[in-house]
C-alpha atoms as a PDB file:
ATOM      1  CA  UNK A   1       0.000   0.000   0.000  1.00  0.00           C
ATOM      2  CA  UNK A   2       1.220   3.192  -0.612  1.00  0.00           C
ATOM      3  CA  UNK A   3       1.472   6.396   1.962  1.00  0.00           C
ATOM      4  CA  UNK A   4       0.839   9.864   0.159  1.00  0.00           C
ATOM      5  CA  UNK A   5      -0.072  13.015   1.880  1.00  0.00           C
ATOM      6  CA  UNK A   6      -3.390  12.513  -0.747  1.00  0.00           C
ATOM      7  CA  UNK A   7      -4.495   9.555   0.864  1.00  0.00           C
ATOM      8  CA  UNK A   8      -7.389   9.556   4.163  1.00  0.00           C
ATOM      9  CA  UNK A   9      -4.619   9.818   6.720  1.00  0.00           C
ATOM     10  CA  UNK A  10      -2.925  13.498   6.092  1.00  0.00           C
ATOM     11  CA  UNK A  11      -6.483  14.922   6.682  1.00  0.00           C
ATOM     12  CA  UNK A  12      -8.078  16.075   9.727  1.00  0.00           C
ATOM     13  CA  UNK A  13      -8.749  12.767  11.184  1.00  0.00           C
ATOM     14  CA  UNK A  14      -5.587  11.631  10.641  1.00  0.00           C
ATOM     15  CA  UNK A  15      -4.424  14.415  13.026  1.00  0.00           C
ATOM     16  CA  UNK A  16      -6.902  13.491  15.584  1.00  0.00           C
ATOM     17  CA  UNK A  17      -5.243   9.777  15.545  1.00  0.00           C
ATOM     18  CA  UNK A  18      -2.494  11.505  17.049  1.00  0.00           C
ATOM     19  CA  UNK A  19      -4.153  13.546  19.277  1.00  0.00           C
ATOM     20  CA  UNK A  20      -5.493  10.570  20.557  1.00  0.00           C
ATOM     21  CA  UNK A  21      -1.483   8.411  20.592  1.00  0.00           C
ATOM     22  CA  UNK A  22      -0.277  11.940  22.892  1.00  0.00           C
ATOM     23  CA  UNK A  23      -2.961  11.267  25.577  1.00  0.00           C
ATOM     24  CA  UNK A  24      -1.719   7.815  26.023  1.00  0.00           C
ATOM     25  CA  UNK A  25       1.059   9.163  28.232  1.00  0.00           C
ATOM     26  CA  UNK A  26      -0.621   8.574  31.820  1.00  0.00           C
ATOM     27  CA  UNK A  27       0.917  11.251  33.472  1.00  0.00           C
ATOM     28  CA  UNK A  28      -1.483  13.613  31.443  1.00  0.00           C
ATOM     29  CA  UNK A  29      -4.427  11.896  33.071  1.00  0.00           C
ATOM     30  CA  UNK A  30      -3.425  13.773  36.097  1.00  0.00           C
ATOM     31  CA  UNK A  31      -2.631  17.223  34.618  1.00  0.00           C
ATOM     32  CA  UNK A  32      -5.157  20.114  33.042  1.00  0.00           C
ATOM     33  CA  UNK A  33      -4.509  19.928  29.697  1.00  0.00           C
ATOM     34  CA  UNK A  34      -4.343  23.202  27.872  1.00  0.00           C
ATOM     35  CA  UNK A  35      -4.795  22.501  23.906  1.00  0.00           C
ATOM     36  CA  UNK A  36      -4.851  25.066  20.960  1.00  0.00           C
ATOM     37  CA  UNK A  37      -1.829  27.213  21.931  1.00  0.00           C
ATOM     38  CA  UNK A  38      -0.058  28.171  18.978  1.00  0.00           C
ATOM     39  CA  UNK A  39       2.072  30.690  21.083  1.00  0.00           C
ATOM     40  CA  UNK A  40       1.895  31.148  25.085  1.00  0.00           C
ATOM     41  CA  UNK A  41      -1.064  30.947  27.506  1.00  0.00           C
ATOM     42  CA  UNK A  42      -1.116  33.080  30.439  1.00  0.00           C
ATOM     43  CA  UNK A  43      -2.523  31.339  33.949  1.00  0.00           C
ATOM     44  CA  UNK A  44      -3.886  33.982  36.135  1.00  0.00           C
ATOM     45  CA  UNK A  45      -3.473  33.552  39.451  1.00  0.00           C
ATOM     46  CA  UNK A  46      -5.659  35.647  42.464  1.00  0.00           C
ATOM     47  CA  UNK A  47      -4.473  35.907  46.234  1.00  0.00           C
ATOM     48  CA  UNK A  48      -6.724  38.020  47.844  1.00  0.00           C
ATOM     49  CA  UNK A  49      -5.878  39.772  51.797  1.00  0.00           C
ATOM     50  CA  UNK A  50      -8.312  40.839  54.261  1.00  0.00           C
ATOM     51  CA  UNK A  51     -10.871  40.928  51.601  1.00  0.00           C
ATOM     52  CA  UNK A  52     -13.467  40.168  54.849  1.00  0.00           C
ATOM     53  CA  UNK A  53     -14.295  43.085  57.451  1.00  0.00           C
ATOM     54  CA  UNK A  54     -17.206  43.931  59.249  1.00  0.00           C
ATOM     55  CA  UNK A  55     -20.224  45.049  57.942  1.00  0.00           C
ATOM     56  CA  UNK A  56     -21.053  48.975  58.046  1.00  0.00           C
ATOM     57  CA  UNK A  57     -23.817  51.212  56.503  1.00  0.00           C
ATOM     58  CA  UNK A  58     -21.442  52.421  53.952  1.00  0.00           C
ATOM     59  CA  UNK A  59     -19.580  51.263  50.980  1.00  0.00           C
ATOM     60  CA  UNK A  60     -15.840  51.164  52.654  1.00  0.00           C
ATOM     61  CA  UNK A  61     -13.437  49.623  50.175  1.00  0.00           C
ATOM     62  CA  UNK A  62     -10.971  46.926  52.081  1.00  0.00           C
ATOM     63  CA  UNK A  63      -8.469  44.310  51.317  1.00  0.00           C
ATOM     64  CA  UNK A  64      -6.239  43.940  48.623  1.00  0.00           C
ATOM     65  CA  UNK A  65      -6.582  41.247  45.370  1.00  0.00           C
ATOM     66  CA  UNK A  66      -3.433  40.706  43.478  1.00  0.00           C
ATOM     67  CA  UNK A  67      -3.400  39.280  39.939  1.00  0.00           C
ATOM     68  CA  UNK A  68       0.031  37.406  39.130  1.00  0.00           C
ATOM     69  CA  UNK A  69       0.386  35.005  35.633  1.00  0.00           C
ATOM     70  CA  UNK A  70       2.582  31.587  35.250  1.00  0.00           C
ATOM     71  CA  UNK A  71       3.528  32.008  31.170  1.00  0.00           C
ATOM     72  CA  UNK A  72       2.969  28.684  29.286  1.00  0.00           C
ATOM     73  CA  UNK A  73       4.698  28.373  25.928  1.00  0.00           C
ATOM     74  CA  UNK A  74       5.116  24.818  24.565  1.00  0.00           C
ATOM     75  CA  UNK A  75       7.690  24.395  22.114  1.00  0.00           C
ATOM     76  CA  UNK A  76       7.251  23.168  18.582  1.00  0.00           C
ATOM     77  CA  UNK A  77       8.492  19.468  18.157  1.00  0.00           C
ATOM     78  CA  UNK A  78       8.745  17.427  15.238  1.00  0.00           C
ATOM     79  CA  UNK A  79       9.926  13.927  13.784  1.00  0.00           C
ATOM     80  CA  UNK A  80      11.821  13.740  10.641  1.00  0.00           C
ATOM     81  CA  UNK A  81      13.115  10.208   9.265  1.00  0.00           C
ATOM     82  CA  UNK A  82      13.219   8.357   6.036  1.00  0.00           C
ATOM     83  CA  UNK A  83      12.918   4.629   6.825  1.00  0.00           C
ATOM     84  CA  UNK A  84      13.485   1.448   4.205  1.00  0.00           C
ATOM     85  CA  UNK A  85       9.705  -0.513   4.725  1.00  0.00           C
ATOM     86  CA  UNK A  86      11.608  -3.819   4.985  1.00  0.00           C
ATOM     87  CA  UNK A  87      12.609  -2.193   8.624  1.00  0.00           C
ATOM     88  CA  UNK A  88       8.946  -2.170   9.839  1.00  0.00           C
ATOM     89  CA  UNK A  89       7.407  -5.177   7.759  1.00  0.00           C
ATOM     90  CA  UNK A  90       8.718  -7.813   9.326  1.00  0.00           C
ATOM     91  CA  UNK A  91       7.456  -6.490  12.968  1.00  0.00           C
ATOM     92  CA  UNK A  92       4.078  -6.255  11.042  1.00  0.00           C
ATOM     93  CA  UNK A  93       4.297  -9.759   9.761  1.00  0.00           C
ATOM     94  CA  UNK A  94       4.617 -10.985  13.032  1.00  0.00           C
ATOM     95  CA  UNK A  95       1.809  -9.250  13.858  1.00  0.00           C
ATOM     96  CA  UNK A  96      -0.038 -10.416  10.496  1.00  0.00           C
ATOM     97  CA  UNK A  97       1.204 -14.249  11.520  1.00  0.00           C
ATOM     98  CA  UNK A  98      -0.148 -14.623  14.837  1.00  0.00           C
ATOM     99  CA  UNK A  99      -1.358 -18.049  16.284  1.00  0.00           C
ATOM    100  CA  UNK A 100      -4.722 -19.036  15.301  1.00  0.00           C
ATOM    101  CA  UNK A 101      -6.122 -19.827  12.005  1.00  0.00           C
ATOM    102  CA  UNK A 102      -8.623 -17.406  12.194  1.00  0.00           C
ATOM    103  CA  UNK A 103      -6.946 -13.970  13.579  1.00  0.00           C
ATOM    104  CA  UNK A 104      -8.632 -11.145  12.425  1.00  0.00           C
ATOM    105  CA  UNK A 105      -6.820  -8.635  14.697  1.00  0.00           C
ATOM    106  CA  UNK A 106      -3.702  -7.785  12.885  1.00  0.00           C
ATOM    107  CA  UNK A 107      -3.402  -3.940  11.895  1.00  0.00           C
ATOM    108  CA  UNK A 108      -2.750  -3.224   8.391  1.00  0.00           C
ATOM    109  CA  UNK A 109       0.417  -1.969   7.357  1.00  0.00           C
ATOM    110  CA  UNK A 110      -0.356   2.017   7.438  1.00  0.00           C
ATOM    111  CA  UNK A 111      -1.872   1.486  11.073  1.00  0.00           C
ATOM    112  CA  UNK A 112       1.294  -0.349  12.444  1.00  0.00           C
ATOM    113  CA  UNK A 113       3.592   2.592  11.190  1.00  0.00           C
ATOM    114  CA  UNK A 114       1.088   4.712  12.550  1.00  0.00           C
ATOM    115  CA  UNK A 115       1.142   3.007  16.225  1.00  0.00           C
ATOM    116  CA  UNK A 116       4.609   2.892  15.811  1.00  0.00           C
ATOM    117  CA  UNK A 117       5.248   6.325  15.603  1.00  0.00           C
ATOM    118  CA  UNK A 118       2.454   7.205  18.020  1.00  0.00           C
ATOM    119  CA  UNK A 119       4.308   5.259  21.006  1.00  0.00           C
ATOM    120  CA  UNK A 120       7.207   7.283  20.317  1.00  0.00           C
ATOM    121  CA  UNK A 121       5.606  10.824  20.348  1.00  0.00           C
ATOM    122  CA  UNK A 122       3.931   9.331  24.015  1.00  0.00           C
ATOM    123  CA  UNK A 123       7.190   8.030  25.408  1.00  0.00           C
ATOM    124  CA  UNK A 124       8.911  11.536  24.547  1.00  0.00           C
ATOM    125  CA  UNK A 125       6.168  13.471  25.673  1.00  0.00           C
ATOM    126  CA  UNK A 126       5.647  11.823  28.834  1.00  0.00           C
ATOM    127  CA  UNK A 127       9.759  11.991  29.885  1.00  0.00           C
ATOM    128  CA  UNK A 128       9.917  15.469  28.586  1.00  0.00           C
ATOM    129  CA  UNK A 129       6.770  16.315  31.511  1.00  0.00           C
ATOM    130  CA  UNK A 130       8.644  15.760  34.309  1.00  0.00           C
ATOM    131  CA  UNK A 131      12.380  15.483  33.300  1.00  0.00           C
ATOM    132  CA  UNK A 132      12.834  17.126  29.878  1.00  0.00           C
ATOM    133  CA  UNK A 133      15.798  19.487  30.027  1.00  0.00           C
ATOM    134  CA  UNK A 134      14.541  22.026  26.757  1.00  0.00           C
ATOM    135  CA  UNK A 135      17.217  20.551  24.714  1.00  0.00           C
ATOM    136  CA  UNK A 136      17.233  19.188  21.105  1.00  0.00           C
ATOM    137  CA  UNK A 137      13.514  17.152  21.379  1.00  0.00           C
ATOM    138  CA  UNK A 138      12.151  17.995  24.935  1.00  0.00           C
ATOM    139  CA  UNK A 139      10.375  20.877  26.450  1.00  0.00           C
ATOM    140  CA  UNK A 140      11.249  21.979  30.587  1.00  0.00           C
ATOM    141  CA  UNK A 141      10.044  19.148  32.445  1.00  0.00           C
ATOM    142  CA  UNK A 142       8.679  20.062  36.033  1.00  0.00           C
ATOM    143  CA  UNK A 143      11.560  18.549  37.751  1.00  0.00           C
ATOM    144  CA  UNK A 144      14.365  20.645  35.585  1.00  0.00           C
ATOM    145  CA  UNK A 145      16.505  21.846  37.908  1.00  0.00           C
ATOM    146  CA  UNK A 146      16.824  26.209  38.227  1.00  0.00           C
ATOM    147  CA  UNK A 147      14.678  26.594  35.108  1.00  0.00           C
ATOM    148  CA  UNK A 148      11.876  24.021  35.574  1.00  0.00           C
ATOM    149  CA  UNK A 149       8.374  25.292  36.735  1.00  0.00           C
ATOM    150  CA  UNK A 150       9.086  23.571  40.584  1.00  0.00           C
ATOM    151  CA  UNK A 151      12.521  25.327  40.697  1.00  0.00           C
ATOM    152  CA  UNK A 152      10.674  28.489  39.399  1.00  0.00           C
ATOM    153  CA  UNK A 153       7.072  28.611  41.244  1.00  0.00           C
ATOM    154  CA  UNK A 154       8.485  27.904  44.641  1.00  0.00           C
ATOM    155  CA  UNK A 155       7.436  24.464  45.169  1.00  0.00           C
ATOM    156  CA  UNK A 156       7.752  23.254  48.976  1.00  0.00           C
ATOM    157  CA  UNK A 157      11.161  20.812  48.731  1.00  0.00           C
ATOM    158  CA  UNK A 158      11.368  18.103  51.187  1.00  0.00           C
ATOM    159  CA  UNK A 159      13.964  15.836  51.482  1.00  0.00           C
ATOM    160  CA  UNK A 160      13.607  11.939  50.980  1.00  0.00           C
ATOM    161  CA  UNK A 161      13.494   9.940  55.006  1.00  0.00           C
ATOM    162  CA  UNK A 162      17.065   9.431  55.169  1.00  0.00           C
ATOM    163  CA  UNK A 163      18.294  12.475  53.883  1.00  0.00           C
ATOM    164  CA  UNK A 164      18.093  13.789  50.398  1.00  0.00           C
ATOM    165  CA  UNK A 165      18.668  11.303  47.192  1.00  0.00           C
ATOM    166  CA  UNK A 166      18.191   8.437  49.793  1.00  0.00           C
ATOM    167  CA  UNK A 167      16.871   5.180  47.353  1.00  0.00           C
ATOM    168  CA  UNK A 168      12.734   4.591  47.707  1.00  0.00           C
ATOM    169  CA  UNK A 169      12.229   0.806  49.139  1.00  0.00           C
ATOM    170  CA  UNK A 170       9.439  -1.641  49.918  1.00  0.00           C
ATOM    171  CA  UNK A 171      10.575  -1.475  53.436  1.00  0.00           C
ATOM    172  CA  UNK A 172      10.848   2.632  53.458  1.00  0.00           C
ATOM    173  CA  UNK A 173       8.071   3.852  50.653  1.00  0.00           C
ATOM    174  CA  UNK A 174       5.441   4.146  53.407  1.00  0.00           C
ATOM    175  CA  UNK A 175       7.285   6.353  55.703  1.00  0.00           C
ATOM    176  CA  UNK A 176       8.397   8.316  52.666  1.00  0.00           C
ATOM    177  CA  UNK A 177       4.993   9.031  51.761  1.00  0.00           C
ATOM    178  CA  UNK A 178       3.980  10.159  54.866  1.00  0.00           C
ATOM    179  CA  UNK A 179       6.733  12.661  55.008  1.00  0.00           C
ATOM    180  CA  UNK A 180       5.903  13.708  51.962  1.00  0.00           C
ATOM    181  CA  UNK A 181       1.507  14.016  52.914  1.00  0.00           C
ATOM    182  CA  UNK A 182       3.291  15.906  56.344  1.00  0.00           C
ATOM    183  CA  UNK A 183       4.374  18.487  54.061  1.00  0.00           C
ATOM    184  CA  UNK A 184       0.990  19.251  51.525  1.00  0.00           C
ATOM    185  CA  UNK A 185      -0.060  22.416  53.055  1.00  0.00           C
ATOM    186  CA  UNK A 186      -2.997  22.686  55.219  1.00  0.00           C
ATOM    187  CA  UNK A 187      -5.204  24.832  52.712  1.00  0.00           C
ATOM    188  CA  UNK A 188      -4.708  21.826  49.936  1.00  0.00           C
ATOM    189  CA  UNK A 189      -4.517  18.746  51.690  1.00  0.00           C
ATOM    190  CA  UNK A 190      -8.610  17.054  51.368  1.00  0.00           C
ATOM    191  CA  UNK A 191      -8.820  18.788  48.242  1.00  0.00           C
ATOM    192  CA  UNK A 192     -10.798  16.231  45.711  1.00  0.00           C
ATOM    193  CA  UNK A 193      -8.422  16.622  42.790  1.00  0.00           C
ATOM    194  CA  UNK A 194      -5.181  16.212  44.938  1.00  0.00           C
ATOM    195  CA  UNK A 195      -2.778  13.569  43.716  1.00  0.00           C
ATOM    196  CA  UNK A 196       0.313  11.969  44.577  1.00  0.00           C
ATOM    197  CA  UNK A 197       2.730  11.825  41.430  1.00  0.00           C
ATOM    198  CA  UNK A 198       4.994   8.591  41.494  1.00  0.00           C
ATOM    199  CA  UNK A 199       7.366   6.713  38.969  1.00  0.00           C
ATOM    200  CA  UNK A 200       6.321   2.914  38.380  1.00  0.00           C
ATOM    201  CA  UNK A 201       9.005   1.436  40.274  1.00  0.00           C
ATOM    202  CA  UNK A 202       8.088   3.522  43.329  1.00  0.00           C
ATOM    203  CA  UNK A 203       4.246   2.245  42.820  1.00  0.00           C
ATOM    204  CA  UNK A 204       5.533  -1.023  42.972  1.00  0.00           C
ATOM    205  CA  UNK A 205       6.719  -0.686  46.310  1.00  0.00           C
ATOM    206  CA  UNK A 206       4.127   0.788  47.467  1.00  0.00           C
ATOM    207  CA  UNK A 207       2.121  -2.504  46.187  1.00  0.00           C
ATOM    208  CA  UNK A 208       4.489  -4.255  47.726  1.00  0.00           C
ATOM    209  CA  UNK A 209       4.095  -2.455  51.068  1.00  0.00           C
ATOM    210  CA  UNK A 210       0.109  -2.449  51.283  1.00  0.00           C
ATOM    211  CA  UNK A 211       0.390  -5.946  50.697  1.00  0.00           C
ATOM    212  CA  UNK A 212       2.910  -7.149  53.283  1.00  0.00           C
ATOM    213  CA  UNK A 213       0.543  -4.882  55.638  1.00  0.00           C
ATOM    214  CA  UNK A 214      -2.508  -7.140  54.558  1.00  0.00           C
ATOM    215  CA  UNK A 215      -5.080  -4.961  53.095  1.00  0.00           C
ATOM    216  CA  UNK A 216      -7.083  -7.137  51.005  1.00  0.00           C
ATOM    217  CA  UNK A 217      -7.407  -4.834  47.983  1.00  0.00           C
ATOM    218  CA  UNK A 218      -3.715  -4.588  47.305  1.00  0.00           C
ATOM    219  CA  UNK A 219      -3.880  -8.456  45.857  1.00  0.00           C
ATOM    220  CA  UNK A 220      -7.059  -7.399  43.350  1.00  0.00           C
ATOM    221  CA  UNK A 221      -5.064  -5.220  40.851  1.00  0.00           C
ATOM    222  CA  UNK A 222      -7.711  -5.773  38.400  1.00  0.00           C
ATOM    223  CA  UNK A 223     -11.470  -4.201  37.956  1.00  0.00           C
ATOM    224  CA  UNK A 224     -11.442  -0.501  39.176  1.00  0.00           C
ATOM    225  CA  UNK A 225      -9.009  -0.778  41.696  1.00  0.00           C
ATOM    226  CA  UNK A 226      -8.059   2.715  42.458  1.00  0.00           C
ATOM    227  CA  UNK A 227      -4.604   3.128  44.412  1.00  0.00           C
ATOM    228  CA  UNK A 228      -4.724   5.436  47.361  1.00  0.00           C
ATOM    229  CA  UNK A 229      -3.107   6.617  50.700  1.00  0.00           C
ATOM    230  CA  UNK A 230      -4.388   8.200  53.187  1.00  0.00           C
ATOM    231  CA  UNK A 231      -7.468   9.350  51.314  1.00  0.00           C
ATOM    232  CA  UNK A 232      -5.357  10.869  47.944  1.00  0.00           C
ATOM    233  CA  UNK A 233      -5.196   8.974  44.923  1.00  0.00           C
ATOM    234  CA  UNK A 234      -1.814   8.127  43.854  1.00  0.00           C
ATOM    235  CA  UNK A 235      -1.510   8.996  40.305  1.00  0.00           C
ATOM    236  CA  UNK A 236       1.461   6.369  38.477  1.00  0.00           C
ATOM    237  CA  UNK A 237       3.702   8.367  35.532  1.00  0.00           C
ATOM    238  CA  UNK A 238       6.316   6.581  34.154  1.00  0.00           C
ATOM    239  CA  UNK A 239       8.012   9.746  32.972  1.00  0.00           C
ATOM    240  CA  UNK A 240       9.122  10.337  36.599  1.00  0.00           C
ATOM    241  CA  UNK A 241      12.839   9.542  37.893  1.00  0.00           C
ATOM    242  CA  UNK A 242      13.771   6.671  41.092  1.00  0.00           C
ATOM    243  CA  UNK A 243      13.074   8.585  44.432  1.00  0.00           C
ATOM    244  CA  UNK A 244      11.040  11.037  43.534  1.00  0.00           C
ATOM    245  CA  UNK A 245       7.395  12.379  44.519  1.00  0.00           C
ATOM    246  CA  UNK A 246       5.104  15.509  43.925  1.00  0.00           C
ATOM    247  CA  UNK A 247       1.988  16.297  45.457  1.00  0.00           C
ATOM    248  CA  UNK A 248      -0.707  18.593  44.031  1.00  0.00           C
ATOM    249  CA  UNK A 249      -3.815  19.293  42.756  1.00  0.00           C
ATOM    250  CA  UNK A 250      -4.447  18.272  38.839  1.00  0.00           C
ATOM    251  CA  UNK A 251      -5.946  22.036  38.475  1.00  0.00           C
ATOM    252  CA  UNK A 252      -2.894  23.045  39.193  1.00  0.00           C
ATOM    253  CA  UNK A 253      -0.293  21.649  37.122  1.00  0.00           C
ATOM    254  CA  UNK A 254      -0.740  22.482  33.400  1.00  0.00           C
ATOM    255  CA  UNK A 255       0.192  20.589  30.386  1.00  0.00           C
ATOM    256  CA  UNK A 256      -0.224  22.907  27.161  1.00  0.00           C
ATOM    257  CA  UNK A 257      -0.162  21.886  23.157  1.00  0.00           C
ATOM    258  CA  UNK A 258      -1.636  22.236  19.704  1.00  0.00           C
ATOM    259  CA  UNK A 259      -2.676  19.050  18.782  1.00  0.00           C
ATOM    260  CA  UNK A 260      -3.482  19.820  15.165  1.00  0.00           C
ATOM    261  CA  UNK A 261      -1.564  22.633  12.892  1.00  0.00           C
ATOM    262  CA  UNK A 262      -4.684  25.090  11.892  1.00  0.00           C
ATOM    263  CA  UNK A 263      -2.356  25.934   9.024  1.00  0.00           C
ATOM    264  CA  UNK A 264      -1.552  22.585   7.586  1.00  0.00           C
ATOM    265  CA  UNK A 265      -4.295  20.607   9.180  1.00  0.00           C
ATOM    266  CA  UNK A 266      -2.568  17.814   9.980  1.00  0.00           C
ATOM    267  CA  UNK A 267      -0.169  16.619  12.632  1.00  0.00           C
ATOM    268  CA  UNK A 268       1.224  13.581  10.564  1.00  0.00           C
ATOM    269  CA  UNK A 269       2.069  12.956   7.194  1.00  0.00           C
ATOM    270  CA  UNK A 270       3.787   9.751   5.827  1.00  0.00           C
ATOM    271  CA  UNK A 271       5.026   9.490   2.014  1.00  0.00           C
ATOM    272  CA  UNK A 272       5.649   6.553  -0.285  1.00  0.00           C
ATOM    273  CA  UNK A 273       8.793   7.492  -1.820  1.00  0.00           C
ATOM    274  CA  UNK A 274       8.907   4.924  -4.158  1.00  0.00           C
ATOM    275  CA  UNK A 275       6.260   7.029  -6.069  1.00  0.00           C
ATOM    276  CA  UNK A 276       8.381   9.950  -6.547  1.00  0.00           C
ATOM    277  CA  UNK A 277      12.300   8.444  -6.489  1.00  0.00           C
ATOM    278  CA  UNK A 278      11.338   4.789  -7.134  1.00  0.00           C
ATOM    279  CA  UNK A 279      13.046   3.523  -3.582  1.00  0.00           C
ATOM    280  CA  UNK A 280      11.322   1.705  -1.054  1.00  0.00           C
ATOM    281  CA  UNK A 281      11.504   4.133   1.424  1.00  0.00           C
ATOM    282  CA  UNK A 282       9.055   5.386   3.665  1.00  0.00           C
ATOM    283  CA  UNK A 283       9.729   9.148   4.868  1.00  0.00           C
ATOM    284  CA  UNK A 284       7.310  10.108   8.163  1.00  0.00           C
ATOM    285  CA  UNK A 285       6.950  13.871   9.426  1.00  0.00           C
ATOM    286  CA  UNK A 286       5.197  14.107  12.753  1.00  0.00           C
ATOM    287  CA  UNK A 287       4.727  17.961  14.448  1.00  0.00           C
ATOM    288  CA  UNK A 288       3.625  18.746  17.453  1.00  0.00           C
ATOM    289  CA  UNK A 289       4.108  20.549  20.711  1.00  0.00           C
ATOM    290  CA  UNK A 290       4.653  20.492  24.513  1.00  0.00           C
ATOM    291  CA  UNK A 291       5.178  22.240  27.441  1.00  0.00           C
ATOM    292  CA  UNK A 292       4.433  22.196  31.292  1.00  0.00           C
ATOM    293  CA  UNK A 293       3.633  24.794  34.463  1.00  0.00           C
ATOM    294  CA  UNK A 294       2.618  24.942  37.830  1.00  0.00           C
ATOM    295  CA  UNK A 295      -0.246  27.611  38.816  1.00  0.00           C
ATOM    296  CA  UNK A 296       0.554  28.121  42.461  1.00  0.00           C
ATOM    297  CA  UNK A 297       4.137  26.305  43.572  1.00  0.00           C
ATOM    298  CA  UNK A 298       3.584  26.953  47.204  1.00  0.00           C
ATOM    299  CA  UNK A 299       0.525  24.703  47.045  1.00  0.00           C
ATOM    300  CA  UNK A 300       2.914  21.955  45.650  1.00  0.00           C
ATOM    301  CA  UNK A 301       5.171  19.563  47.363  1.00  0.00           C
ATOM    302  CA  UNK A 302       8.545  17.803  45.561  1.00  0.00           C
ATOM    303  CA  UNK A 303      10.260  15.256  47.807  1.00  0.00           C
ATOM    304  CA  UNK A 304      13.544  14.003  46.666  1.00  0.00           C
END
């Protein structure tokens, strides 16, 4: 089959496919996803002081309300790459030759490049949230050191039980978390949307934990198990680094892109060269965009 930027999947849809392969990352199931920002979006943030006073017969103007702004600006991303089709068809023939005589699950061709590339615009997208450095391919990840939105906002740091960089362990992962719960400040903590943010090696031993304790639900991992402690839902990202948590509010941390080009109206385009140059090479141009912020950092907490 061939790929031109005529056929069904350089249109509008096509782009929505992707939209779709971006939201895949999990830690964006626990962020406020900002979408349609071809430049910067501005997150207005209100403290308001002694706003309350008694009541009097008169109008008597008191308290102060201060308007501050967190700047996102995703940056513009993109995948390049001419590939030879004999290096994808033979992962699709395995997938074509699967056991049974009568497997009709198989994706064509065209969908396996396009899961393919998918998976690799999640996997970048969800390291780039948390540990992307701005360099060539990521965006500043929340945990960038000096310029990352935690280093930035003001986050509350706390160090790891131990002392700081100390390793997460079955044995130590529930004392950690309650250092880290300790430290959510009193106006957040109970709040419905608060999360704890956690690599999957660290939810592992916190599995691992709950169940060595004995509470029943820890051995049902199927169903709609939901993973908790203390009353806030622990939210799994792979994206994250060994011995590290965040708690805070999903309204509060922002993930911001343009899923679809206005201009070009698609995200992905892949092209049959062997229509134009005769090879059999298959040349892929993804484009899209990322970028992360905090709203309030105080009402944050990073232990490492």
């Amino acid at each position: 089959m061939a790929f031109t930027v005529t056929s069904n999947y350089a249109g509008k849809a096509f782009g929505q496919y992707v939209s779709a392969a971006l939201k895949e990352a999990k830690s964006l199931e626990g962020l406020t996803v900002l979408e349609n920002i071809k430049y910067k979006e501005n997150i207005r943030k209100m403290a308001g002081s002694s706003l309350v006073a008694d009541a009097t017969c008169d109008f008597a103007d008191a308290g102060t309300l201060a308007i501050t702004e967190s700047v996102l600006e995703p940056k513009n991303l993109q995948i390049n790459v001419d590939l030879c089709k004999k290096t994808l068809l033979s992962g699709w023939e395995a997938e074509e030759m699967k056991a049974g005589a009568f497997n009709r699950t198989a994706p064509t061709f065209d969908q396996y490049v396009l899961s393919y590339f998918g998976e690799i615009i999640a996997d970048s997208v969800e390291s780039s949230i948390w540990t992307g450095a701005g360099t060539a391919g990521t965006f500043v990840g929340f945990l960038k050191a000096t310029t990352g939105p935690f280093a930035t906002g003001g986050t509350v740091q706390v160090n790891n039980v131990g002392g700081a960089g100390t390793a997460y362990t079955a044995a130590n992962i529930i004392a950690q978390l309650q250092s880290l719960v300790a430290a959510i400040p009193a106006n957040v903590y109970g709040r419905d949307d608060l999360r704890i943010y956690m690599n999957m090696k660290t939810y592992r031993f916190y599995i691992s934990a709950i169940s060595t304790l004995g509470y029943v639900n820890a051995y049902n991992m199927n169903g709609d198990y939901v993973p908790v402690f203390e009353g806030i839902t622990i939210q799994p990202c792979p994206g994250m680094p060994d011995n590290k948590m965040v708690a805070a509010e999903t309204s509060n941390l922002f993930y911001g892109c343009d899923l679809v080009s206005e201009d070009t109206g698609a995200s992905i385009k892949m092209l049959d060269m062997s229509n134009l140059d005769g090879s059999d090479n298959l040349r892929v141009v993804a484009k899209f965009s990322g970028g992360v912020q905090v709203g309030v950092g105080s009402d944050t907490v990073q232990q490492d």
